[in-house]
PDB file of N, CA and C in Angstrom:
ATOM      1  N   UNK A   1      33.290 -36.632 -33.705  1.00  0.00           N
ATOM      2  CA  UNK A   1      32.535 -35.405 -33.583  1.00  0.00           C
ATOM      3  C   UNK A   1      33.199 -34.504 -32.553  1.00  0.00           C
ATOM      4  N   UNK A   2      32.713 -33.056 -32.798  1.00  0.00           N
ATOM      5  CA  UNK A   2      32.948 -32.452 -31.222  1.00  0.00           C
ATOM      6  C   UNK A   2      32.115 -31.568 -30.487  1.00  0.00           C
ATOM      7  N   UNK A   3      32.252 -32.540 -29.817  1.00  0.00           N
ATOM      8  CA  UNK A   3      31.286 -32.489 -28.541  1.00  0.00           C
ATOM      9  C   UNK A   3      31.587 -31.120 -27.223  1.00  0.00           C
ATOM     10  N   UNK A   4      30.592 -29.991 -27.141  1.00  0.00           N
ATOM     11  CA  UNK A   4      31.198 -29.173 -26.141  1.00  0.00           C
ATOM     12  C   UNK A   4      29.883 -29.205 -25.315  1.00  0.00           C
ATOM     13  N   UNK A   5      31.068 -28.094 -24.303  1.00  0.00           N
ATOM     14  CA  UNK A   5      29.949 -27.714 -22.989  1.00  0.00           C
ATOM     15  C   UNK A   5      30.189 -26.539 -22.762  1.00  0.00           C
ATOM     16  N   UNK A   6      29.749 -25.918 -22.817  1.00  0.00           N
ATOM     17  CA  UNK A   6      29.461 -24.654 -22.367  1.00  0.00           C
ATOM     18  C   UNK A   6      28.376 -23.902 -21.050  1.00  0.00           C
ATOM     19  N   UNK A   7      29.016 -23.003 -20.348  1.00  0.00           N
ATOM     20  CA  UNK A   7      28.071 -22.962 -19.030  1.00  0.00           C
ATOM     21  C   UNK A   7      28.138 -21.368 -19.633  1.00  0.00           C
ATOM     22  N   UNK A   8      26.925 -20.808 -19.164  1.00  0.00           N
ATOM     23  CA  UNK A   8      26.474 -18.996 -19.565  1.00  0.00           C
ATOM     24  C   UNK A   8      25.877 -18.734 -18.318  1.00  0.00           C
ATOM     25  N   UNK A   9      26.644 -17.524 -17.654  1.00  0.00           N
ATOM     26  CA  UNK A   9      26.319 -17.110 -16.228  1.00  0.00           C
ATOM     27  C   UNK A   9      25.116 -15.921 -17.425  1.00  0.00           C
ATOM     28  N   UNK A  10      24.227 -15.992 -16.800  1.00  0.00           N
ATOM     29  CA  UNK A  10      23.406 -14.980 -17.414  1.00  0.00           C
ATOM     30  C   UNK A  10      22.986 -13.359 -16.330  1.00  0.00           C
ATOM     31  N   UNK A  11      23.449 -12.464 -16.692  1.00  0.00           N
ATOM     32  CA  UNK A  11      22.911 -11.044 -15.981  1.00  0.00           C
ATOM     33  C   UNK A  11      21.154 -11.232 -15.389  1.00  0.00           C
ATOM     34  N   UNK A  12      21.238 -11.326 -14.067  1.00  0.00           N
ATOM     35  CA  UNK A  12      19.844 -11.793 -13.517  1.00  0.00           C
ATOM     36  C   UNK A  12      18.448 -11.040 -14.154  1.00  0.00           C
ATOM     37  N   UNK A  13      18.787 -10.109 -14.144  1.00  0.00           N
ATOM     38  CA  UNK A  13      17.631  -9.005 -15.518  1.00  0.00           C
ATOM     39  C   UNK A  13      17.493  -9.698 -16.473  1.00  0.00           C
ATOM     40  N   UNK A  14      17.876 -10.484 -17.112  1.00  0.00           N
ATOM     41  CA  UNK A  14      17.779 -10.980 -18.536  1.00  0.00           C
ATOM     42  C   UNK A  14      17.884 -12.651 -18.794  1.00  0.00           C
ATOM     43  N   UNK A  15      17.683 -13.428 -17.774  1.00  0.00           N
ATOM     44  CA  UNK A  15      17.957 -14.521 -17.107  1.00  0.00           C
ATOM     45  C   UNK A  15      16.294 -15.121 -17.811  1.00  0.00           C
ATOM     46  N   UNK A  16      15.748 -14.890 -17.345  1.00  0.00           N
ATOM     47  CA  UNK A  16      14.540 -15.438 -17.738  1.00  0.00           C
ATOM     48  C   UNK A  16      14.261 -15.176 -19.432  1.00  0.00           C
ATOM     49  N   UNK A  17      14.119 -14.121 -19.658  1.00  0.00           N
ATOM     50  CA  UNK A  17      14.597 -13.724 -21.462  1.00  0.00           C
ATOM     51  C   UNK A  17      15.610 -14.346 -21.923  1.00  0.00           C
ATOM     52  N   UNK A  18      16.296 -15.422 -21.476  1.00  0.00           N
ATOM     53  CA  UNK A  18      17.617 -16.094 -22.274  1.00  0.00           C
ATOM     54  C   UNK A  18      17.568 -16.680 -23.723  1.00  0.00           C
ATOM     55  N   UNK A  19      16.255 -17.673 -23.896  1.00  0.00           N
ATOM     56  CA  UNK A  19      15.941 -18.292 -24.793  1.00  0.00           C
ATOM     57  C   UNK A  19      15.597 -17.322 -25.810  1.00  0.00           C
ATOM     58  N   UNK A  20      15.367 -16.406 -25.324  1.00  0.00           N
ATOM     59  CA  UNK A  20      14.529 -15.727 -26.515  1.00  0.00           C
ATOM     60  C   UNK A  20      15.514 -14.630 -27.107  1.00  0.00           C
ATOM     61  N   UNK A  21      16.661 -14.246 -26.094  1.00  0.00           N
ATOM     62  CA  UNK A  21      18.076 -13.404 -26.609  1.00  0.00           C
ATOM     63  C   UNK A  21      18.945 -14.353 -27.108  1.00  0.00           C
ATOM     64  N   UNK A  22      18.978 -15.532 -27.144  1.00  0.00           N
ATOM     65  CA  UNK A  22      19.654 -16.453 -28.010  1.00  0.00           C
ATOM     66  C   UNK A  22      19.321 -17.066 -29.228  1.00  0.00           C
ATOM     67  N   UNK A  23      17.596 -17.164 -29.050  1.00  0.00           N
ATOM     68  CA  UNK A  23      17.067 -17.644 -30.403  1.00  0.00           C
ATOM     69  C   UNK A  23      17.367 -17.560 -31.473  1.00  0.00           C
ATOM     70  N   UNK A  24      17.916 -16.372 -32.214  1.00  0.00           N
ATOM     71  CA  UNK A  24      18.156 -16.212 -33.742  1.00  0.00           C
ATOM     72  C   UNK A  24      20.008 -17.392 -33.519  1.00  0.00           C
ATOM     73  N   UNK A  25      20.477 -17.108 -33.104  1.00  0.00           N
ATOM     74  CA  UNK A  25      21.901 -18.133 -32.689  1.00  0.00           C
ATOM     75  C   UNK A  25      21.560 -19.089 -32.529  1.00  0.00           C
ATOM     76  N   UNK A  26      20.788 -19.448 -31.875  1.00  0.00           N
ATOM     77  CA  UNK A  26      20.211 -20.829 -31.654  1.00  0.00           C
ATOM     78  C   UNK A  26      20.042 -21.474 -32.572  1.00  0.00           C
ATOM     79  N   UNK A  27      18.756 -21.132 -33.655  1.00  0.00           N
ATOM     80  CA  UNK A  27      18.195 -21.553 -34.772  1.00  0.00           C
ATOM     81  C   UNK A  27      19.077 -21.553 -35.957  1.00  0.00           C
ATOM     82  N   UNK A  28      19.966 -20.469 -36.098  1.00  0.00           N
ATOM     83  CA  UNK A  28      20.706 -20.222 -36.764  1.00  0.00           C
ATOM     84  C   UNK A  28      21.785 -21.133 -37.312  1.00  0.00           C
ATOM     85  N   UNK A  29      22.420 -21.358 -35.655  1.00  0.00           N
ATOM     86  CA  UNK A  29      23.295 -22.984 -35.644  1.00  0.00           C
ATOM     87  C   UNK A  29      22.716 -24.103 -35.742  1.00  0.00           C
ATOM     88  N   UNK A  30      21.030 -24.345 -35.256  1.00  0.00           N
ATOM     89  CA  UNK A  30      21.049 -25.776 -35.903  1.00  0.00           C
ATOM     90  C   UNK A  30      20.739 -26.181 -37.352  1.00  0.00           C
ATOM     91  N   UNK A  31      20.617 -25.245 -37.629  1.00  0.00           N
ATOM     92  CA  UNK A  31      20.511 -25.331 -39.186  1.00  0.00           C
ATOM     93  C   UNK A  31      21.972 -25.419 -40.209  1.00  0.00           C
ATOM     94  N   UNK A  32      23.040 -25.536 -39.182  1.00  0.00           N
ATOM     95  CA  UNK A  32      24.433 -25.240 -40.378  1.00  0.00           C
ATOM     96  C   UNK A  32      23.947 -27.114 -40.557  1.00  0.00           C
ATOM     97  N   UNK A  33      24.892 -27.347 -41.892  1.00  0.00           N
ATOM     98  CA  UNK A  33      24.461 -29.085 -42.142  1.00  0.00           C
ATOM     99  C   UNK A  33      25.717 -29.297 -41.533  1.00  0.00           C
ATOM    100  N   UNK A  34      26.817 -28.840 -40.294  1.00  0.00           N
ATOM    101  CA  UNK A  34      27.167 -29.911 -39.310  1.00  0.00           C
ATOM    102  C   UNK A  34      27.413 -29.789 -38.426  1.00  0.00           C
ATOM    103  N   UNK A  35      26.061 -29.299 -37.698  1.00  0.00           N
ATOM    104  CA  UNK A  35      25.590 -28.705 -36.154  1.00  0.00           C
ATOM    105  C   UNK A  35      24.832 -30.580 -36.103  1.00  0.00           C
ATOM    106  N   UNK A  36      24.888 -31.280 -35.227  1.00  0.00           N
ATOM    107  CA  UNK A  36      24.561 -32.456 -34.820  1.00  0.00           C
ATOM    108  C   UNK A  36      23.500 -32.553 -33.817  1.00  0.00           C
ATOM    109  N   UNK A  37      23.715 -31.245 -32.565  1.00  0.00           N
ATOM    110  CA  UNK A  37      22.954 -30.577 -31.959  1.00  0.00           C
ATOM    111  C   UNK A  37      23.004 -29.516 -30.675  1.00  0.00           C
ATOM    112  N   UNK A  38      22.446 -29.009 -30.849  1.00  0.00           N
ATOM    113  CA  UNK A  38      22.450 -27.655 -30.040  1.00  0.00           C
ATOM    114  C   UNK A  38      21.331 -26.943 -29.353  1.00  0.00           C
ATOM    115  N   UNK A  39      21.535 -27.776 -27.553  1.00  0.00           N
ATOM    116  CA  UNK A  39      20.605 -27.612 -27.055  1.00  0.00           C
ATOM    117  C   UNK A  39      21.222 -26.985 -25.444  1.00  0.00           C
ATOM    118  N   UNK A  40      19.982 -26.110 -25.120  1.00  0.00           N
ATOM    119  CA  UNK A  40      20.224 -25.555 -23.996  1.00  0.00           C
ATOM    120  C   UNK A  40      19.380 -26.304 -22.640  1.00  0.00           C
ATOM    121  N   UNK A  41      20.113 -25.873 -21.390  1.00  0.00           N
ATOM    122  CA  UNK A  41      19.233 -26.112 -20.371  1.00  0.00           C
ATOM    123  C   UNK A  41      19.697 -25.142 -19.459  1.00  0.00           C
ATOM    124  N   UNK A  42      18.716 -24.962 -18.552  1.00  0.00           N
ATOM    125  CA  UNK A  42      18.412 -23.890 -17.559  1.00  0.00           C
ATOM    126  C   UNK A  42      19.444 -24.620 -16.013  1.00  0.00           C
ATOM    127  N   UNK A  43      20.178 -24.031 -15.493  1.00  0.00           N
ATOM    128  CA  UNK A  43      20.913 -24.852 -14.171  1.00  0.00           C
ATOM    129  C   UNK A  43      19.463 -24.930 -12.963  1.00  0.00           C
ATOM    130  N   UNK A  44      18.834 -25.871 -12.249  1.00  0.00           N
ATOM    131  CA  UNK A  44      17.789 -26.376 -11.157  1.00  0.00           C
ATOM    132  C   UNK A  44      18.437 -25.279  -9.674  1.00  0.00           C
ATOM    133  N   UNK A  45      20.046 -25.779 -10.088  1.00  0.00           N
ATOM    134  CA  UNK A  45      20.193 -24.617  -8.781  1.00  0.00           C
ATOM    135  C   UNK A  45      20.875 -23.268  -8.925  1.00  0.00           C
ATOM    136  N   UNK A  46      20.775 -22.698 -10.125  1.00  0.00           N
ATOM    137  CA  UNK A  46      21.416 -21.312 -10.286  1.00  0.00           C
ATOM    138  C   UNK A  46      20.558 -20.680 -11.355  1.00  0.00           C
ATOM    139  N   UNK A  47      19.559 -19.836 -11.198  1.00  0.00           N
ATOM    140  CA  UNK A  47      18.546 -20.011 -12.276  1.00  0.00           C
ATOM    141  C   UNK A  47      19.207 -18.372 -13.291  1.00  0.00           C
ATOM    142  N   UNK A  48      20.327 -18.129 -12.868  1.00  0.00           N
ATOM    143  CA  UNK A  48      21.179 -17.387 -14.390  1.00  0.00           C
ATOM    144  C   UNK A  48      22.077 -18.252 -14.585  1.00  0.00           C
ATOM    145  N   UNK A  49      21.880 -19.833 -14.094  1.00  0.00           N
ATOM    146  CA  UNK A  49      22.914 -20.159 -14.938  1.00  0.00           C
ATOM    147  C   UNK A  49      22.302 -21.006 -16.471  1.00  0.00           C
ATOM    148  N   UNK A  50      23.061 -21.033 -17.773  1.00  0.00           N
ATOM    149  CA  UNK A  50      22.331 -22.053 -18.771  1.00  0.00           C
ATOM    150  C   UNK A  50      23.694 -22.785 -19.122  1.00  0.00           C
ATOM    151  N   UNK A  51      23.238 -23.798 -19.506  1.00  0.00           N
ATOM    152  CA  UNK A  51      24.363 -24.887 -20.048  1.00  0.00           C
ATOM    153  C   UNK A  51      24.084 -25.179 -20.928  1.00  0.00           C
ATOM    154  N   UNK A  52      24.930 -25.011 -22.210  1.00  0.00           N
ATOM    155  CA  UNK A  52      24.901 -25.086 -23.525  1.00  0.00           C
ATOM    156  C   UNK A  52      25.592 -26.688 -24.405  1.00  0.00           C
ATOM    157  N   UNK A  53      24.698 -27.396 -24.784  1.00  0.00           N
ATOM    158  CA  UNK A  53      25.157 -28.462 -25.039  1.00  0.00           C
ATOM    159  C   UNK A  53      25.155 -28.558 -26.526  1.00  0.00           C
ATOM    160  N   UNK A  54      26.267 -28.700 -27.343  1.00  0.00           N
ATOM    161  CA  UNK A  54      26.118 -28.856 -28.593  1.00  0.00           C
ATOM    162  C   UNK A  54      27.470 -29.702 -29.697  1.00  0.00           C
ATOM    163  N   UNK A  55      27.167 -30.140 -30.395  1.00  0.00           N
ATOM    164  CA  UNK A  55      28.355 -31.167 -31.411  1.00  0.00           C
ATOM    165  C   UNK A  55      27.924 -30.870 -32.674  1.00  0.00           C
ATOM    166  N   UNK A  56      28.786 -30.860 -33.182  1.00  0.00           N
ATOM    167  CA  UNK A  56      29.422 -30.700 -34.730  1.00  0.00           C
ATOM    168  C   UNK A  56      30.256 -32.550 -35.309  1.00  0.00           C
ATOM    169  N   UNK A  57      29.994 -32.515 -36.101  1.00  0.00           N
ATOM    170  CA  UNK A  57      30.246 -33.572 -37.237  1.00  0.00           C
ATOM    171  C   UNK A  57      31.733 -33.467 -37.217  1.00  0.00           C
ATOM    172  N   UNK A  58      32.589 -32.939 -37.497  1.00  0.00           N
ATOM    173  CA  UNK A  58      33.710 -32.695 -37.583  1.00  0.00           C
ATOM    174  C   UNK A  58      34.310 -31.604 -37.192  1.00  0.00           C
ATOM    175  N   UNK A  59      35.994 -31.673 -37.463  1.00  0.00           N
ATOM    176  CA  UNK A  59      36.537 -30.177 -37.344  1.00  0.00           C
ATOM    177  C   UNK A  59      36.474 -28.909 -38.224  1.00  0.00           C
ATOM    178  N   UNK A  60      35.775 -29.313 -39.453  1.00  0.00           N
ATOM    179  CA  UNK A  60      35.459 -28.493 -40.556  1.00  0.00           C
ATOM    180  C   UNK A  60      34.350 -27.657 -40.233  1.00  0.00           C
ATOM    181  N   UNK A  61      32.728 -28.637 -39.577  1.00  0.00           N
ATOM    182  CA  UNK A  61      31.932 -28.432 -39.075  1.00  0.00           C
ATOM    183  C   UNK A  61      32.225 -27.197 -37.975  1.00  0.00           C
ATOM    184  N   UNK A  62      32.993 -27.462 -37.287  1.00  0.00           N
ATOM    185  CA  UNK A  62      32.945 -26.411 -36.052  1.00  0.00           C
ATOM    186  C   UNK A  62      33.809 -25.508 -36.367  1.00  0.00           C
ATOM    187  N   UNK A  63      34.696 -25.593 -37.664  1.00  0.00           N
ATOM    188  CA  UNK A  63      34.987 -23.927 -37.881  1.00  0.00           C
ATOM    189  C   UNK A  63      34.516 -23.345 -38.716  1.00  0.00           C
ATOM    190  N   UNK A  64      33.440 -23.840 -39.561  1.00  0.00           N
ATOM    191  CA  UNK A  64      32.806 -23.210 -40.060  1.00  0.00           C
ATOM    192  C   UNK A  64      31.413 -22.600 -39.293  1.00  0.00           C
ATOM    193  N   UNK A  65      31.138 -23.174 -37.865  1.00  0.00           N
ATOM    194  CA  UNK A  65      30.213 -22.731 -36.747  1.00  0.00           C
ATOM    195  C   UNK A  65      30.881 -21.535 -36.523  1.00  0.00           C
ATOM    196  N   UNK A  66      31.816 -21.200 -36.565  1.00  0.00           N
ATOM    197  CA  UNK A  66      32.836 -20.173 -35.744  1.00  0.00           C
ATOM    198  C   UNK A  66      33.315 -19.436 -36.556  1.00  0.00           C
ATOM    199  N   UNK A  67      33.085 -19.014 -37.670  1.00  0.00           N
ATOM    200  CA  UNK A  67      33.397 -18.544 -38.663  1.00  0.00           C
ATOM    201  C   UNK A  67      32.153 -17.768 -39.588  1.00  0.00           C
ATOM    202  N   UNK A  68      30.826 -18.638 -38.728  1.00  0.00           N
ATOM    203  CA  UNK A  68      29.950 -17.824 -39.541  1.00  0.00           C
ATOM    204  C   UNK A  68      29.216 -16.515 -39.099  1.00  0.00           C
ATOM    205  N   UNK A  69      28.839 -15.853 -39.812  1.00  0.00           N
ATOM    206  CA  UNK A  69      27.919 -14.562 -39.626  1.00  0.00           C
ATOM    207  C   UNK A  69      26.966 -14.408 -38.608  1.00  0.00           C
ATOM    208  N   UNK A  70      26.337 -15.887 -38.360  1.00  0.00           N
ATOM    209  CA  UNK A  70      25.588 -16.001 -36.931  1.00  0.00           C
ATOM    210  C   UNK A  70      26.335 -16.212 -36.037  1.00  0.00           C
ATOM    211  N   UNK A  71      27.705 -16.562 -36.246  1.00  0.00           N
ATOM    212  CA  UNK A  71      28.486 -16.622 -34.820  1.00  0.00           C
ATOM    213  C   UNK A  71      28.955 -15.189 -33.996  1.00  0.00           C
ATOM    214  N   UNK A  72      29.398 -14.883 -35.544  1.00  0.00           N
ATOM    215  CA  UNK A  72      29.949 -12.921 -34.908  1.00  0.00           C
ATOM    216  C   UNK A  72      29.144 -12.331 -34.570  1.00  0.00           C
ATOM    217  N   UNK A  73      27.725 -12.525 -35.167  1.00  0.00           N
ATOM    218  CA  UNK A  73      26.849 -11.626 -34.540  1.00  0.00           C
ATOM    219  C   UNK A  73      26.353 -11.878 -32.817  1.00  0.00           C
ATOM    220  N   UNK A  74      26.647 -13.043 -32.753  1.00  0.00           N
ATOM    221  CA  UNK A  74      26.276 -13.910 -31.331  1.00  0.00           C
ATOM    222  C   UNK A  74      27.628 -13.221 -30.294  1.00  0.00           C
ATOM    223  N   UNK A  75      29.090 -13.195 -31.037  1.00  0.00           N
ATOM    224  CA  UNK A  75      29.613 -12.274 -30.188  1.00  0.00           C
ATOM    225  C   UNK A  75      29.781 -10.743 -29.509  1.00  0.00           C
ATOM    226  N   UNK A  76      28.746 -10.257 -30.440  1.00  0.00           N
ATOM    227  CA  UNK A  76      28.851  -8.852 -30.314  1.00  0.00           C
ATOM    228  C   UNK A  76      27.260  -8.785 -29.915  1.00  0.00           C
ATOM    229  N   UNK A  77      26.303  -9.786 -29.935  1.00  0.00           N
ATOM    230  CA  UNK A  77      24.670  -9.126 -28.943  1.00  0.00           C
ATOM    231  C   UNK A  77      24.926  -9.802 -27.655  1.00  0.00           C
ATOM    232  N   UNK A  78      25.315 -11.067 -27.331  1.00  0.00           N
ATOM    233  CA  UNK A  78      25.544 -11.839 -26.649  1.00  0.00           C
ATOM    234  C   UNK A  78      25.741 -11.232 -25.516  1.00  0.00           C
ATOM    235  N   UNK A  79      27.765 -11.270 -25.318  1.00  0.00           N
ATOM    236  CA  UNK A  79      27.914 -10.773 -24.136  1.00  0.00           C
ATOM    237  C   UNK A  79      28.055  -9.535 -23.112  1.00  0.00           C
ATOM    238  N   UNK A  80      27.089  -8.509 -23.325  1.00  0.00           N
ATOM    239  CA  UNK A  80      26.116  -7.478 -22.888  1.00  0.00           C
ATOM    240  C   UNK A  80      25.376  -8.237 -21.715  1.00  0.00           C
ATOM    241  N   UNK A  81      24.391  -9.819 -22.037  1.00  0.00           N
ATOM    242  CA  UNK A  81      23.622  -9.840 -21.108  1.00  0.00           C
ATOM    243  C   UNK A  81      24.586 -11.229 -20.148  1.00  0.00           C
ATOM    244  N   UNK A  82      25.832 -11.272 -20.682  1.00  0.00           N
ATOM    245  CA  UNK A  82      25.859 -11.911 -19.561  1.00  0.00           C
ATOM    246  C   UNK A  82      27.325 -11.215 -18.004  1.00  0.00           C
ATOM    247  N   UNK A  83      27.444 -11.861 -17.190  1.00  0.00           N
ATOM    248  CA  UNK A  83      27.799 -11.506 -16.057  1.00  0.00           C
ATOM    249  C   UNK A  83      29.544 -12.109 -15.963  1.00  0.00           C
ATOM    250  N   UNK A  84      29.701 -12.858 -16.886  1.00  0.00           N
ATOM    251  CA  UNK A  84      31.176 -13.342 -16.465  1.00  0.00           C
ATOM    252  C   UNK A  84      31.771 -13.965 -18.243  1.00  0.00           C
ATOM    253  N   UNK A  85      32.473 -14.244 -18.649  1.00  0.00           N
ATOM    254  CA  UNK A  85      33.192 -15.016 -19.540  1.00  0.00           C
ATOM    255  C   UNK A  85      32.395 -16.407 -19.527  1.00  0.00           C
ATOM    256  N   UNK A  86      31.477 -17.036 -20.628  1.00  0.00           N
ATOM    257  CA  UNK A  86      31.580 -18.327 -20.802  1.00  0.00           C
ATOM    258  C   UNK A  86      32.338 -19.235 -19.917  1.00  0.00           C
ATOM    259  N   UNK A  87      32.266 -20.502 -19.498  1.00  0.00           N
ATOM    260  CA  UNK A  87      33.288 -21.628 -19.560  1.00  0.00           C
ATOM    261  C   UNK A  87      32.526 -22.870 -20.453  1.00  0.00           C
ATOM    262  N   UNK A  88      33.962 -23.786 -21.217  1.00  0.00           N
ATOM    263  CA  UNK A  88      33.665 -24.226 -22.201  1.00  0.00           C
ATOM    264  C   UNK A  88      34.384 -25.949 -21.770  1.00  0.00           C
ATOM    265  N   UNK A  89      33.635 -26.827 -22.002  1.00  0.00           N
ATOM    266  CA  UNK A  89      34.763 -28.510 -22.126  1.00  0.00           C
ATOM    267  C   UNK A  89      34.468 -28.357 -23.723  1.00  0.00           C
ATOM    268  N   UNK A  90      35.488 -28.646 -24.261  1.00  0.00           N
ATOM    269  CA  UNK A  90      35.496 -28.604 -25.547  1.00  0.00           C
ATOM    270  C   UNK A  90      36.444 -30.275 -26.543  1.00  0.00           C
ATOM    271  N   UNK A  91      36.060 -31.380 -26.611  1.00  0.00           N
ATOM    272  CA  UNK A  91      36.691 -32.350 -26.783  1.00  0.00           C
ATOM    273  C   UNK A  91      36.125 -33.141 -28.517  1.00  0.00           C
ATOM    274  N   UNK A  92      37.092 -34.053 -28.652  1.00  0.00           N
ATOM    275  CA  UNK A  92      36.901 -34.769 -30.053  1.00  0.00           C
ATOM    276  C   UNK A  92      36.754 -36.152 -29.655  1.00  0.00           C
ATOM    277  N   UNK A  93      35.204 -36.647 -29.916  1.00  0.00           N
ATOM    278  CA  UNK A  93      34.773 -37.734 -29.299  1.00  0.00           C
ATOM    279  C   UNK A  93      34.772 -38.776 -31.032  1.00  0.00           C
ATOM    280  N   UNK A  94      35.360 -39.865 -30.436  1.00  0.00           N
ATOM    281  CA  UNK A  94      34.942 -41.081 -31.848  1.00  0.00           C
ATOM    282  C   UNK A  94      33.771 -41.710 -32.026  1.00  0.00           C
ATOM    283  N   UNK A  95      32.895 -40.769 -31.897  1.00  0.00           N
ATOM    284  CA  UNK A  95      31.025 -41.031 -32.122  1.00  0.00           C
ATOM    285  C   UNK A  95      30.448 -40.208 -32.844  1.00  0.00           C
ATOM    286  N   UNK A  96      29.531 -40.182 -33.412  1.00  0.00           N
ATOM    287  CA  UNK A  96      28.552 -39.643 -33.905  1.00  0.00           C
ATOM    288  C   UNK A  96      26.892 -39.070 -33.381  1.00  0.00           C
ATOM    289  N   UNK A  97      26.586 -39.524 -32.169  1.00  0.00           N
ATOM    290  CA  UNK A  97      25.620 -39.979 -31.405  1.00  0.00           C
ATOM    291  C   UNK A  97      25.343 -39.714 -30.257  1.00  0.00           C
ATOM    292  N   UNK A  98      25.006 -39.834 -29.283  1.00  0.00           N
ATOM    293  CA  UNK A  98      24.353 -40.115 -28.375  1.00  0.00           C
ATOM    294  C   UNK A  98      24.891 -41.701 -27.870  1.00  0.00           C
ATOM    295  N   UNK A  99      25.477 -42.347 -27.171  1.00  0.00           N
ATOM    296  CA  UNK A  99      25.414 -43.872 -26.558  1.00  0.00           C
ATOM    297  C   UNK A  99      24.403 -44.025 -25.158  1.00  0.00           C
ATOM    298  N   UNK A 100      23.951 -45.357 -25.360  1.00  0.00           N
ATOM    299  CA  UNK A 100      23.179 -45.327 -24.202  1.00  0.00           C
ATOM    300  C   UNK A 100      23.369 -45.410 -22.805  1.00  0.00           C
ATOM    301  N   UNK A 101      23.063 -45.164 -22.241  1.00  0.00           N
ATOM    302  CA  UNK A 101      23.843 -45.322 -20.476  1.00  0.00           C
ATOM    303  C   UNK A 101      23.208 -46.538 -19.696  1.00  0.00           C
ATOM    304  N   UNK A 102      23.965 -47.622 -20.559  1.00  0.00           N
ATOM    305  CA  UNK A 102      23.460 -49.181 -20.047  1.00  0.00           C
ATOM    306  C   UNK A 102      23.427 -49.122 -18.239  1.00  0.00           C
ATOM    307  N   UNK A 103      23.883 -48.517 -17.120  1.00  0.00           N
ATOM    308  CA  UNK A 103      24.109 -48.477 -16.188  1.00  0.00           C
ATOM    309  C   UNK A 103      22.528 -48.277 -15.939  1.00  0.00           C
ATOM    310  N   UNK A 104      21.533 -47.239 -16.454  1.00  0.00           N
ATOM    311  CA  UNK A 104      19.970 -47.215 -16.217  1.00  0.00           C
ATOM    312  C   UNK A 104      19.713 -47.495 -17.090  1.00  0.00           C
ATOM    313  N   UNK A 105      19.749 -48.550 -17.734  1.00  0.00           N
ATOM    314  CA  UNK A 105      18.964 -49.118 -19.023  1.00  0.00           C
ATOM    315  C   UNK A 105      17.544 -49.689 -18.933  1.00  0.00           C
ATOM    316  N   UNK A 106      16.311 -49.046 -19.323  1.00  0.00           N
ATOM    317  CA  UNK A 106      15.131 -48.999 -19.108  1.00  0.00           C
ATOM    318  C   UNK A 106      14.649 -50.782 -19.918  1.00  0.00           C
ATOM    319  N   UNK A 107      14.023 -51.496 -19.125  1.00  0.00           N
ATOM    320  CA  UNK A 107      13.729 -52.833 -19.243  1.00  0.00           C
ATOM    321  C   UNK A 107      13.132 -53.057 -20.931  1.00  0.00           C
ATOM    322  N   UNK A 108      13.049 -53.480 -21.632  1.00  0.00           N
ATOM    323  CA  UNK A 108      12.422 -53.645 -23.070  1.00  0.00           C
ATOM    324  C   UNK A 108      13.010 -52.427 -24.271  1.00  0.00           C
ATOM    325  N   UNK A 109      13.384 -51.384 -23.533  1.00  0.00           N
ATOM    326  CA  UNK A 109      14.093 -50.155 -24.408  1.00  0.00           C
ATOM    327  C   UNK A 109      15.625 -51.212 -25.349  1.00  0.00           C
ATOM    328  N   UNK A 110      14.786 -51.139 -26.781  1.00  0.00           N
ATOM    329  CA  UNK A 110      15.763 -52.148 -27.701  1.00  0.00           C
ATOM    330  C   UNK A 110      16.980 -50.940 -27.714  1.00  0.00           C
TER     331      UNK A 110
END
């Protein structure tokens, strides 16, 4: 799969409205059939910052993410509200999944 990261400095005006200026992109991508998942979180200590967590099935999968009509449109409403260039880890993991993090492995969790 491939697995990215993405960090979005967000314009402090529009910081709190994030979810809701991303939504149609949001929804948009988890619906392609090989978006795996695509989820955001808010940074605890930078509250314009969001971190964008999302994987694709393959390399077909993610250029056809990048290729589609919800993507271009995501480049041209997008970065208006934010404050700097994206940064991205962008890698090709031999999973499909999620693995568990046996290091806190919760007692009876099969």
């Amino acid at each position: 799969m491939i697995f990215i990261t993405a960090k979005f400095r967000v314009r402090p005006e529009d910081a709190d409205n994030w979810p809701r200026i991303a939504a149609d992109f949001t929804a948009a991508t988890r619906a392609e059939p090989g978006c795996l998942w695509f989820d955001w979180s808010r940074s605890l200590d930078d509250p314009t910052e969001y971190v964008l967590v999302e994987a694709f099935r393959d390399d077909e999968a993610g250029a056809a993410h990048v290729q589609s009509e919800h993507f271009r449109e995501a480049q041209r409403t997008l970065p208006p509200h934010l404050v700097e260039t994206p940064r991205i880890v962008n890698v090709t993991v031999p999973q499909h999944d999620w693995s568990r993090l046996g290091e806190m492995a919760v007692p009876g969790d099969a």
